[in-house]
PDB file of N, CA and C in Angstrom:
ATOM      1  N   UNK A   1     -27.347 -37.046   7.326  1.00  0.00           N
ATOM      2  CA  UNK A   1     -27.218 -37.757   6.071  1.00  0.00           C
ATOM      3  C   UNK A   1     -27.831 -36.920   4.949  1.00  0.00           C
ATOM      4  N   UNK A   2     -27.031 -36.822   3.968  1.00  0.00           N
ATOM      5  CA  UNK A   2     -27.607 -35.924   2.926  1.00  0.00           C
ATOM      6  C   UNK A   2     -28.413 -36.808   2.021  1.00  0.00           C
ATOM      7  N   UNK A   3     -29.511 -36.141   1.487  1.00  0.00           N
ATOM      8  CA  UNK A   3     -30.882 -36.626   0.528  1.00  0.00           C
ATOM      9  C   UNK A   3     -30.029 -36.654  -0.349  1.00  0.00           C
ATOM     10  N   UNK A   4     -30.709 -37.600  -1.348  1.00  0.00           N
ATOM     11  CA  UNK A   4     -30.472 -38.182  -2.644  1.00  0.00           C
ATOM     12  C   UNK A   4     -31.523 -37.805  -3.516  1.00  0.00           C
ATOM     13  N   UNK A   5     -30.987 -37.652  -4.831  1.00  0.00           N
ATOM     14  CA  UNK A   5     -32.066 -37.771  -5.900  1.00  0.00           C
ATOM     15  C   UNK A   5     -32.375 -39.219  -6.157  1.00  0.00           C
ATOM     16  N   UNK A   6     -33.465 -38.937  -6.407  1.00  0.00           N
ATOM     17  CA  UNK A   6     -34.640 -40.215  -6.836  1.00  0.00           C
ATOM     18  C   UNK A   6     -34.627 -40.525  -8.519  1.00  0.00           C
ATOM     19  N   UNK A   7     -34.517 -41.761  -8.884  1.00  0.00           N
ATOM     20  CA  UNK A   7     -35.597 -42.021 -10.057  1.00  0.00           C
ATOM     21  C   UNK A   7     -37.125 -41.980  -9.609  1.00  0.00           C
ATOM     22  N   UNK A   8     -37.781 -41.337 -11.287  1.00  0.00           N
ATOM     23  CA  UNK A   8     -39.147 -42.625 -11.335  1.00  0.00           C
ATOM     24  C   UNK A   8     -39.377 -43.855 -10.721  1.00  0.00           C
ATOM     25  N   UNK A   9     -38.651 -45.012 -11.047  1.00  0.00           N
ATOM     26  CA  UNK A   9     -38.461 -46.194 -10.685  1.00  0.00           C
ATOM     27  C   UNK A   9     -38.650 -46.590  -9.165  1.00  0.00           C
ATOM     28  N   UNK A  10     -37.697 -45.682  -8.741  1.00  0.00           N
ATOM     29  CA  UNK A  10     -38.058 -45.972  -7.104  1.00  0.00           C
ATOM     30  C   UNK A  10     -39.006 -45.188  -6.278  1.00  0.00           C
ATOM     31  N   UNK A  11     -39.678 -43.906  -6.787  1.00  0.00           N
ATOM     32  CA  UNK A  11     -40.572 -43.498  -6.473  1.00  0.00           C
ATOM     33  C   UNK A  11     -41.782 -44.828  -6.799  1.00  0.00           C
ATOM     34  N   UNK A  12     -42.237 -45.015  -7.983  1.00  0.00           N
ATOM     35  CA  UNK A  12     -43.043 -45.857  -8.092  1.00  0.00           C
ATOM     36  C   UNK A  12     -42.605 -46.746  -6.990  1.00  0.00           C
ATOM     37  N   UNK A  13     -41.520 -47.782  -6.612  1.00  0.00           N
ATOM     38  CA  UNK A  13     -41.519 -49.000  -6.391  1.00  0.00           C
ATOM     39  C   UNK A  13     -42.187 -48.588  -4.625  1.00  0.00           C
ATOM     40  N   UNK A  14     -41.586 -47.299  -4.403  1.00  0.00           N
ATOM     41  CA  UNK A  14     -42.116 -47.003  -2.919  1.00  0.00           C
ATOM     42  C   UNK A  14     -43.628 -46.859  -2.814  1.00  0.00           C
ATOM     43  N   UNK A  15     -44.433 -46.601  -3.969  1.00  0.00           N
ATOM     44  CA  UNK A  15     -45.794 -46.519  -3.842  1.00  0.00           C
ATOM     45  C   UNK A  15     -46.718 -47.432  -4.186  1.00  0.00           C
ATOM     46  N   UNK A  16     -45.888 -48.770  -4.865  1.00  0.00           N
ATOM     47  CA  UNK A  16     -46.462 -49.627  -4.955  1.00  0.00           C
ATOM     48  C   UNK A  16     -47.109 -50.036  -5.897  1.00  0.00           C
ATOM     49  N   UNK A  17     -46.640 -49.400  -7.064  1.00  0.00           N
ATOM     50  CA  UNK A  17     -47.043 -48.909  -8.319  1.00  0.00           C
ATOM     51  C   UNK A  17     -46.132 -49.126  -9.468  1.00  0.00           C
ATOM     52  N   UNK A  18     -46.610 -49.668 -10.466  1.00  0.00           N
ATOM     53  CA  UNK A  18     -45.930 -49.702 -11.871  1.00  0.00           C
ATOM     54  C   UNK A  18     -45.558 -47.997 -12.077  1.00  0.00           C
ATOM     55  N   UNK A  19     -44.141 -48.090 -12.850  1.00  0.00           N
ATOM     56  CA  UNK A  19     -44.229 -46.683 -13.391  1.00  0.00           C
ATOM     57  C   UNK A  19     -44.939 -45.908 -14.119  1.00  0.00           C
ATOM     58  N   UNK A  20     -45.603 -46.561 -15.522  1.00  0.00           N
ATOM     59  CA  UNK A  20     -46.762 -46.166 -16.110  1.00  0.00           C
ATOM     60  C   UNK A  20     -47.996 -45.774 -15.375  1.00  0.00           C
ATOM     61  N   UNK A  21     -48.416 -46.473 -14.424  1.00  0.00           N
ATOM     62  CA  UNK A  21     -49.732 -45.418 -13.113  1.00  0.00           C
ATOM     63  C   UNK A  21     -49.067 -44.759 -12.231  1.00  0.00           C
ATOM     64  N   UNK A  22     -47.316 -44.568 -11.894  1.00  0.00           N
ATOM     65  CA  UNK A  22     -47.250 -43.507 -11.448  1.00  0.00           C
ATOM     66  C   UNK A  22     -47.650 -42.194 -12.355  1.00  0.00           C
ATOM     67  N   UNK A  23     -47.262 -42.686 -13.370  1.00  0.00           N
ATOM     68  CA  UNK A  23     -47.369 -41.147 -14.677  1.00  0.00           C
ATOM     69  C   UNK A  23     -48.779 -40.787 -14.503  1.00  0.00           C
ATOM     70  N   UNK A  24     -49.797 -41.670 -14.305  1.00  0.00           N
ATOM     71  CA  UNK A  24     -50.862 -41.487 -14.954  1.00  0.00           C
ATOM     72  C   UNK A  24     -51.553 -40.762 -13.592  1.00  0.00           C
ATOM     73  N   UNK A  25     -50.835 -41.347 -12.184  1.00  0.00           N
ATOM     74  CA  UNK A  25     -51.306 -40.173 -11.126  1.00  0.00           C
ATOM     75  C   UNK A  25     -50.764 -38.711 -10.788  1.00  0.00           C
ATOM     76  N   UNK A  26     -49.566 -38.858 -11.712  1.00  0.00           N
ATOM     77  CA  UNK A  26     -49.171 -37.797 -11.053  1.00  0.00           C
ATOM     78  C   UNK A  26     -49.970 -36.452 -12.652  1.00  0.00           C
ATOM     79  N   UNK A  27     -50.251 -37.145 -13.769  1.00  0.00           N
ATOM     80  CA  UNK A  27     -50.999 -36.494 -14.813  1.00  0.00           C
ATOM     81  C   UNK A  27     -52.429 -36.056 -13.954  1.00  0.00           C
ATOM     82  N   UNK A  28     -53.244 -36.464 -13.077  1.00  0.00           N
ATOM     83  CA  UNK A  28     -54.663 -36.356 -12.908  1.00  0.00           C
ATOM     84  C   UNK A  28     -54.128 -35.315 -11.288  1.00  0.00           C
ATOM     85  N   UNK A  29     -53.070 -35.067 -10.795  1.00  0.00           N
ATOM     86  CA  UNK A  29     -52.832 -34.601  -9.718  1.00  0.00           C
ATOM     87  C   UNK A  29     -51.906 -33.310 -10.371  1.00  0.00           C
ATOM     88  N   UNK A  30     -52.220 -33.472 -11.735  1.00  0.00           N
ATOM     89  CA  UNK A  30     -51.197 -31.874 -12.684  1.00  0.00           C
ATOM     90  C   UNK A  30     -49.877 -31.515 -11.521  1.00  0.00           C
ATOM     91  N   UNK A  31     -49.130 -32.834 -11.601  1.00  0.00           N
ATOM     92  CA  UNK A  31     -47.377 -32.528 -11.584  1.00  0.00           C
ATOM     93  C   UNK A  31     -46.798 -32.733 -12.550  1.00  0.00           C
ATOM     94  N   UNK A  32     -45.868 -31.961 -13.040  1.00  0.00           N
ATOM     95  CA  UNK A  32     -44.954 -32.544 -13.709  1.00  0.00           C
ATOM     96  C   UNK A  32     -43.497 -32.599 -13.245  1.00  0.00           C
ATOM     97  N   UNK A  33     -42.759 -33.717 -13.741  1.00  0.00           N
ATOM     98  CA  UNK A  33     -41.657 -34.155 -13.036  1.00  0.00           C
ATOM     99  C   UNK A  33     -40.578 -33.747 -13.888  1.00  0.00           C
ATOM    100  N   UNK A  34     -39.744 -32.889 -13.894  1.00  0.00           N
ATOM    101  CA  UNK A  34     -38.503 -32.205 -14.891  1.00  0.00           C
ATOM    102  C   UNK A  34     -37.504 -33.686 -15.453  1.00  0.00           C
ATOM    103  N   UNK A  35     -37.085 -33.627 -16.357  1.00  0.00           N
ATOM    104  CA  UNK A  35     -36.541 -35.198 -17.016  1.00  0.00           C
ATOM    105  C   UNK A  35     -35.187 -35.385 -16.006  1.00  0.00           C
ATOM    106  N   UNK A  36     -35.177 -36.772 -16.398  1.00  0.00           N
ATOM    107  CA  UNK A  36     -33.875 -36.844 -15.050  1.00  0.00           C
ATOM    108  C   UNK A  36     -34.248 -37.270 -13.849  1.00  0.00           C
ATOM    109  N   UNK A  37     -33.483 -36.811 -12.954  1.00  0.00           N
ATOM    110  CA  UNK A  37     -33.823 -37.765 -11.734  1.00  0.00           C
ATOM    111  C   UNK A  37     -34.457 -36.573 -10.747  1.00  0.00           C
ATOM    112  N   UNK A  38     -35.428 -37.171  -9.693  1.00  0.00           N
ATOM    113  CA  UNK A  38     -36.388 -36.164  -8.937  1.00  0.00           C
ATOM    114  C   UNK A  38     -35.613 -35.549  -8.103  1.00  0.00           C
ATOM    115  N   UNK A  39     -35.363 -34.508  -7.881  1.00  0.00           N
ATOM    116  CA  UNK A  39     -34.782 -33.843  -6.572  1.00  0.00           C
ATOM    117  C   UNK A  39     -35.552 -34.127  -5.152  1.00  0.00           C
ATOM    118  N   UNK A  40     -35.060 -34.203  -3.953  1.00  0.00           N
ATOM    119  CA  UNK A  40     -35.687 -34.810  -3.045  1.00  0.00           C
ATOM    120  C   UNK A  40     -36.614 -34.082  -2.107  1.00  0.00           C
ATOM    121  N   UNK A  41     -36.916 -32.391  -2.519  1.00  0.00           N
ATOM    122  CA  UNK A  41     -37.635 -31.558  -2.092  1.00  0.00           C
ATOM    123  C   UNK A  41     -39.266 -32.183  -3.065  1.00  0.00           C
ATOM    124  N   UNK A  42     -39.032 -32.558  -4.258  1.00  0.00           N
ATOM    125  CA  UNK A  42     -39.764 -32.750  -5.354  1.00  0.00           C
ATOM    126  C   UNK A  42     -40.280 -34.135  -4.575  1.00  0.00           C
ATOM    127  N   UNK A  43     -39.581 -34.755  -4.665  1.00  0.00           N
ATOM    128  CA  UNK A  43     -39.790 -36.410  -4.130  1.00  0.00           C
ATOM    129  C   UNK A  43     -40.801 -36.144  -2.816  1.00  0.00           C
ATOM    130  N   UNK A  44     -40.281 -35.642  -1.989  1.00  0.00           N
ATOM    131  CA  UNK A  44     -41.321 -35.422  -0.623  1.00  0.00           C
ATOM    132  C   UNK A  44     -42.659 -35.131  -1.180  1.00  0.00           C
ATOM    133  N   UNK A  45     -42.216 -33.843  -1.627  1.00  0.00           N
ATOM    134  CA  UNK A  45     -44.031 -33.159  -1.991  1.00  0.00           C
ATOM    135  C   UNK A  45     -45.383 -34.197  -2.959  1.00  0.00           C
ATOM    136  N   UNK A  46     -44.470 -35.085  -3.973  1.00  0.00           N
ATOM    137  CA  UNK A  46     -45.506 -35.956  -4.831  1.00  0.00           C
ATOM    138  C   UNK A  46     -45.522 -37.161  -3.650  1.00  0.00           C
ATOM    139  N   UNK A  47     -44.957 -37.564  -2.695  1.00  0.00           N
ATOM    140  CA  UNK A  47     -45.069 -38.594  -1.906  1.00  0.00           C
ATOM    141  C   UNK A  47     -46.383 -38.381  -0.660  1.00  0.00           C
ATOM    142  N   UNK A  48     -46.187 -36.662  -0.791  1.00  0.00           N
ATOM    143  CA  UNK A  48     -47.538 -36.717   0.314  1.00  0.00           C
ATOM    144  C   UNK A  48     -48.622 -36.136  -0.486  1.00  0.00           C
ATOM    145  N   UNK A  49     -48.636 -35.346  -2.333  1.00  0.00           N
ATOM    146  CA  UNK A  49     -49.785 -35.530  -2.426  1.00  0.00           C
ATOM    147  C   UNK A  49     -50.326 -36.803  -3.397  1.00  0.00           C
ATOM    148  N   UNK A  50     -49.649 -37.829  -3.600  1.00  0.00           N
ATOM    149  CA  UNK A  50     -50.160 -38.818  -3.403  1.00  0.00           C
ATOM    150  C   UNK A  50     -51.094 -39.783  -2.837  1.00  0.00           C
ATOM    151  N   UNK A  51     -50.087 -39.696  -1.743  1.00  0.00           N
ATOM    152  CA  UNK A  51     -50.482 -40.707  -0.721  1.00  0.00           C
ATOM    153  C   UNK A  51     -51.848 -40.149   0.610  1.00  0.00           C
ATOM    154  N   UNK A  52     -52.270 -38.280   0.242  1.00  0.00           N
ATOM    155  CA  UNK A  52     -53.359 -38.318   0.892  1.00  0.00           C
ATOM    156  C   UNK A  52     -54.830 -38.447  -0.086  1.00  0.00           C
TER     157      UNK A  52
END
């Protein structure tokens, strides 16, 4: 099955998180996310440094 690009939206909704504190973690963890929708190499990598 081929990966999909992501919104914001559903990144947040997977972390459990308003979109505005996703911004604000991924600002204090210095990612930035290119405008548009996340590519799913992108999506993996903020999902695990997130979530450790």
């Amino acid at each position: 099955m081929k990966e999909q690009f992501k919104t914001r939206q559903q990144l947040a909704d997977e972390l459990g998180v308003s979109p505005k504190t996703l911004y604000r973690k991924l600002k204090v963890l210095q990612i930035e996310i290119p405008r548009g929708l996340i590519p799913p190499k992108l999506y993996a990598e903020i999902l695990e440094r997130i979530c450790n």
